[in-house]
Protein backbone atom coordinates (compact mmCIF):
# COMPACT_ATOMS: atom_id res chain seq x y z
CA UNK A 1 37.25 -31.72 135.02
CA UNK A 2 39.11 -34.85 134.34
CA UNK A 3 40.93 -34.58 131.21
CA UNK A 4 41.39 -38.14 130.29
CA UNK A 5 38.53 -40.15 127.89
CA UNK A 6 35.55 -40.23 128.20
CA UNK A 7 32.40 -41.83 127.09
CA UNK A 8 30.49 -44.91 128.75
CA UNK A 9 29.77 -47.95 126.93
CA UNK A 10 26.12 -48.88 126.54
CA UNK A 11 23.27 -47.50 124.75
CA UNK A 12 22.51 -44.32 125.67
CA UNK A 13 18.73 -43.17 127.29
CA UNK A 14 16.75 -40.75 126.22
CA UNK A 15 16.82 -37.46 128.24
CA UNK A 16 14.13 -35.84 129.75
CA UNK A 17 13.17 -32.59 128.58
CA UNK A 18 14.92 -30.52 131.89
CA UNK A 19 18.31 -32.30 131.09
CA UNK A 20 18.14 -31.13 127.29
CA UNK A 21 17.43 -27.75 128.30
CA UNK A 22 20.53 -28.01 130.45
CA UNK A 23 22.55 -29.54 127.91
CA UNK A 24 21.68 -26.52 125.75
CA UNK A 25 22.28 -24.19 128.31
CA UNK A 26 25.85 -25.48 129.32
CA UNK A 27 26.57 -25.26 125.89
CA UNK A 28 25.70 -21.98 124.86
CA UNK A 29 27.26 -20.81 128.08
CA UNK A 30 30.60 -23.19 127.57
CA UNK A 31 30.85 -21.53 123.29
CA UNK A 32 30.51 -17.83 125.10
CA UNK A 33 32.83 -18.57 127.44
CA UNK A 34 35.36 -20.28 125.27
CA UNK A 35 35.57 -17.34 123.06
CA UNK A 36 35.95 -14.87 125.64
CA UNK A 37 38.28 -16.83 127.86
CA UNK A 38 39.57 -19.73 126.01
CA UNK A 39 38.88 -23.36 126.85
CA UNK A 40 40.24 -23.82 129.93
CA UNK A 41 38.10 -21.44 131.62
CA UNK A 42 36.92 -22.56 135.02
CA UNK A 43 34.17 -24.97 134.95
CA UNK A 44 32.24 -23.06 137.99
CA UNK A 45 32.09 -19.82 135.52
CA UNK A 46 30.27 -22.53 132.29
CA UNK A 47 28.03 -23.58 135.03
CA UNK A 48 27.63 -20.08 136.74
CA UNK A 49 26.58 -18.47 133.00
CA UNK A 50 24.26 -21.25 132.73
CA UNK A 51 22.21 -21.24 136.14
CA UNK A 52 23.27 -25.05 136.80
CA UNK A 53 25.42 -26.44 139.48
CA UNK A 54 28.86 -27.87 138.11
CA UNK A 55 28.00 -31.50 139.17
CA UNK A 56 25.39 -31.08 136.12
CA UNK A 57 28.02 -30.39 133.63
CA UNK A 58 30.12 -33.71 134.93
CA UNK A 59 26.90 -35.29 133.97
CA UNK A 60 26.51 -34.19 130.90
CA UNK A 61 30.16 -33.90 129.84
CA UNK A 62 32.74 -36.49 131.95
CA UNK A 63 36.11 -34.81 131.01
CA UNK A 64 36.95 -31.28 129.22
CA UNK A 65 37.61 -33.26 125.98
CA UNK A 66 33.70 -34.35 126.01
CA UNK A 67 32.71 -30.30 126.96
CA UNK A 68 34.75 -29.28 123.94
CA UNK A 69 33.43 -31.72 121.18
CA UNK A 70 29.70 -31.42 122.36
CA UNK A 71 29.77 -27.80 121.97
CA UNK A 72 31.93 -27.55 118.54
CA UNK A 73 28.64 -30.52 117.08
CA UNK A 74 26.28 -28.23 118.71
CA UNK A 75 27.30 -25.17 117.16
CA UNK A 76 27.55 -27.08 113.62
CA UNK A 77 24.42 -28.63 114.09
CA UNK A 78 22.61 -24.75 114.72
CA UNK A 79 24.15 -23.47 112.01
CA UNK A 80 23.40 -26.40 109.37
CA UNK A 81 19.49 -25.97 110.73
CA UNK A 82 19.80 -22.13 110.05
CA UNK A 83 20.34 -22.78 106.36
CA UNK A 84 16.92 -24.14 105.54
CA UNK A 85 15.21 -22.16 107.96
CA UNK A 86 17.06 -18.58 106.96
CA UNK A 87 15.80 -19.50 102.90
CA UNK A 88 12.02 -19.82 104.01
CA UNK A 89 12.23 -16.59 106.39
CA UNK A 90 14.88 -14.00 104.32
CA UNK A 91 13.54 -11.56 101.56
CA UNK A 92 16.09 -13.21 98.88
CA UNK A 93 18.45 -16.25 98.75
CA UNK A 94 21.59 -13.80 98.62
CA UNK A 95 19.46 -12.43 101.97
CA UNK A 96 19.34 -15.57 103.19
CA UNK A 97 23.56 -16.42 102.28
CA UNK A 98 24.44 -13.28 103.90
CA UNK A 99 22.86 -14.02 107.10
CA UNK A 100 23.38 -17.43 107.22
CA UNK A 101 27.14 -16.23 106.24
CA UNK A 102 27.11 -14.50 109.67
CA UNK A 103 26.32 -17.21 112.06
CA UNK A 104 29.00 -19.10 109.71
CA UNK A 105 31.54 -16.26 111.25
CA UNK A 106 30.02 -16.79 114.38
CA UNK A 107 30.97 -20.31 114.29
CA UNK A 108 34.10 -19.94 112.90
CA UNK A 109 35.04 -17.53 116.22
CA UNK A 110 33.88 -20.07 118.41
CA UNK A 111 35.83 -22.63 116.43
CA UNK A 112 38.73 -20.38 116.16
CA UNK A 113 38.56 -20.30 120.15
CA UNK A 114 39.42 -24.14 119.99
CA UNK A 115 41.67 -24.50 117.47
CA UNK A 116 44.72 -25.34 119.70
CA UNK A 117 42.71 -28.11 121.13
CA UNK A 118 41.04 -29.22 118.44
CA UNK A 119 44.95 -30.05 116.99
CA UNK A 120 46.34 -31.62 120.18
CA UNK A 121 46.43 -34.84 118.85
CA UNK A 122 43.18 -35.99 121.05
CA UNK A 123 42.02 -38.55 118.82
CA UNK A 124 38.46 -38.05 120.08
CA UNK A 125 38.63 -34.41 118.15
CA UNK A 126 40.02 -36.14 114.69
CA UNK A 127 36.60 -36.87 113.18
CA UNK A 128 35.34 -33.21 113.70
CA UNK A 129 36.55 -31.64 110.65
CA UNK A 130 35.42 -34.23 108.69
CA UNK A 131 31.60 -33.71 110.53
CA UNK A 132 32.21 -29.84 110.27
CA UNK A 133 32.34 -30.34 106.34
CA UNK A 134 29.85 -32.75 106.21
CA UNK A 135 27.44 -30.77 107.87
CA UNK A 136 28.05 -27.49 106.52
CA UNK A 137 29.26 -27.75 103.00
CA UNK A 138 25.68 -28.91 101.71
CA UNK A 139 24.12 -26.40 103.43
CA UNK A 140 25.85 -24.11 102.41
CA UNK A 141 25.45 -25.56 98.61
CA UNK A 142 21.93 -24.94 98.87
CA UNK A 143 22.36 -21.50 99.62
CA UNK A 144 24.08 -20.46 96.97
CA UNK A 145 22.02 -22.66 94.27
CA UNK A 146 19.03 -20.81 95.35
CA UNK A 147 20.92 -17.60 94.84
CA UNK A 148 21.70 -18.71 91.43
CA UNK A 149 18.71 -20.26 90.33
CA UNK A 150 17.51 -16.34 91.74
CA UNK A 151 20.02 -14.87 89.31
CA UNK A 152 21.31 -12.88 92.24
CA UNK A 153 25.34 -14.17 92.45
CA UNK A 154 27.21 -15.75 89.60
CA UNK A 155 27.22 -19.25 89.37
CA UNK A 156 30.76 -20.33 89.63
CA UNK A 157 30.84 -19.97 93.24
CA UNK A 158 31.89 -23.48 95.19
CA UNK A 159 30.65 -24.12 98.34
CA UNK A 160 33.95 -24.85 99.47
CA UNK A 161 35.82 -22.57 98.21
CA UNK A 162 33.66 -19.72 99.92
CA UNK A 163 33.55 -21.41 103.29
CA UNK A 164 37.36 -21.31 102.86
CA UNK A 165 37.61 -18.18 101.82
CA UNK A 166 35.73 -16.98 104.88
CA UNK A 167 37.67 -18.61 107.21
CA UNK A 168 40.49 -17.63 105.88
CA UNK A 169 39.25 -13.87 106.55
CA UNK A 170 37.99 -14.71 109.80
CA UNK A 171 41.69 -15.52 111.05
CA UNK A 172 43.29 -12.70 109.00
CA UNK A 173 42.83 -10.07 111.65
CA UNK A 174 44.48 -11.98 114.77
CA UNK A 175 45.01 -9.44 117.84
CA UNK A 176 44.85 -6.33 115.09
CA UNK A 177 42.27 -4.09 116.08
CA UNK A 178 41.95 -2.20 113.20
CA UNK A 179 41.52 -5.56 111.22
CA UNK A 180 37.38 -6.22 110.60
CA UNK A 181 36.59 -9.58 109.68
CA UNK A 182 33.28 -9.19 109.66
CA UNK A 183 33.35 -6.31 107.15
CA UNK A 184 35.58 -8.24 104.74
CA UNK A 185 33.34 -10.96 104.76
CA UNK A 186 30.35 -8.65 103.96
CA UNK A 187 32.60 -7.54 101.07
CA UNK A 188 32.65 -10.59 99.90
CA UNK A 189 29.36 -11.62 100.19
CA UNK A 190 28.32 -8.65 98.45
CA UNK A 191 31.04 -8.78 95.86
CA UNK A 192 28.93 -12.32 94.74
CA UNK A 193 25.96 -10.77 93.04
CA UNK A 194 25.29 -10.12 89.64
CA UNK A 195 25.28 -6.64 88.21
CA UNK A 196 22.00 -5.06 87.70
């Protein structure tokens, strides 16, 4: 994969409905990957876990640097749609945090997975921490008003200052085994409500 920049000028086409689903595909298959085995993992193993030939990931993604910042919007863009969605399907609002609170971990493994990329200087990745908290922060604002306005979790949590704080768990345990992120986090999460 050429690692130079990429990106054609022109307006862009729409894309048939077999090209999305391959686009989604390689991207859920690149995220996997790139926790498992880092970013530079062979582009024949992205296209292998996706059932597509690697000529369709040049396609879709040019250069590595195109691979990497389509799947870190993708994965913000699932998890900003899970918000909403999580509120109309979850018993509570402090339900619906806590679950969306796991995909947020999720993420935030993927993410983790890039991090040395994502701070190479690769002006093409400068504007996606600024999209990240964009994206996410109001979602996860709504979250916790509805929580409040439940009177499940105190209401001098900031949105910010819990996405923080669970990212800042979520890099706590590096190479530890006996280190649970996940569990922390749940801590947390539970250490929100309000007595009863």
């Amino acid at each position: 994969m050429n690692e130079g920049q990429g990106g054609a000028g022109g307006a862009a086409r729409p894309k048939r409905a077999d090209a999305r689903r391959n686009e989604e595909s390689l991207l859920d298959a690149a995220a996997a990957l790139f926790v498992t085995a880092g970013v530079e993992v062979p582009v024949r193993d992205i296209a292998a876990r996706a059932g597509v030939g690697t000529g369709t990931i040049y396609r879709h993604f040019p250069t590595r640097a195109d691979l990497i910042i389509a799947v870190y919007r993708h994965q913000v863009e699932a998890c900003a749609q899970a918000g909403p969605a999580l509120l109309e399907t979850s018993a509570t609002p402090h339900a619906a945090l806590g679950r969306w609170i796991n995909l947020f971990v999720d993420f935030l493994v993927t993410k983790h997975g890039l991090a040395v990329v994502l701070q190479s200087g690769n002006t093409d990745f400068e504007a996606l921490h600024t999209y990240f908290l964009d994206r996410l922060l109001p979602v996860c604002a709504e979250l916790l008003a509805a929580a409040v306005a439940a009177g499940e979790i105190r209401s001098d949590i900031d949105s910010y200052e819990l996405m923080r704080g669970v990212g800042n768990l979520c890099i706590g345990g590096d190479n530890n085994p006996r280190y649970d992120a996940r569990r922390l986090v749940e801590l947390l999460i539970a250490g929100l409500r309000l007595p009863r």
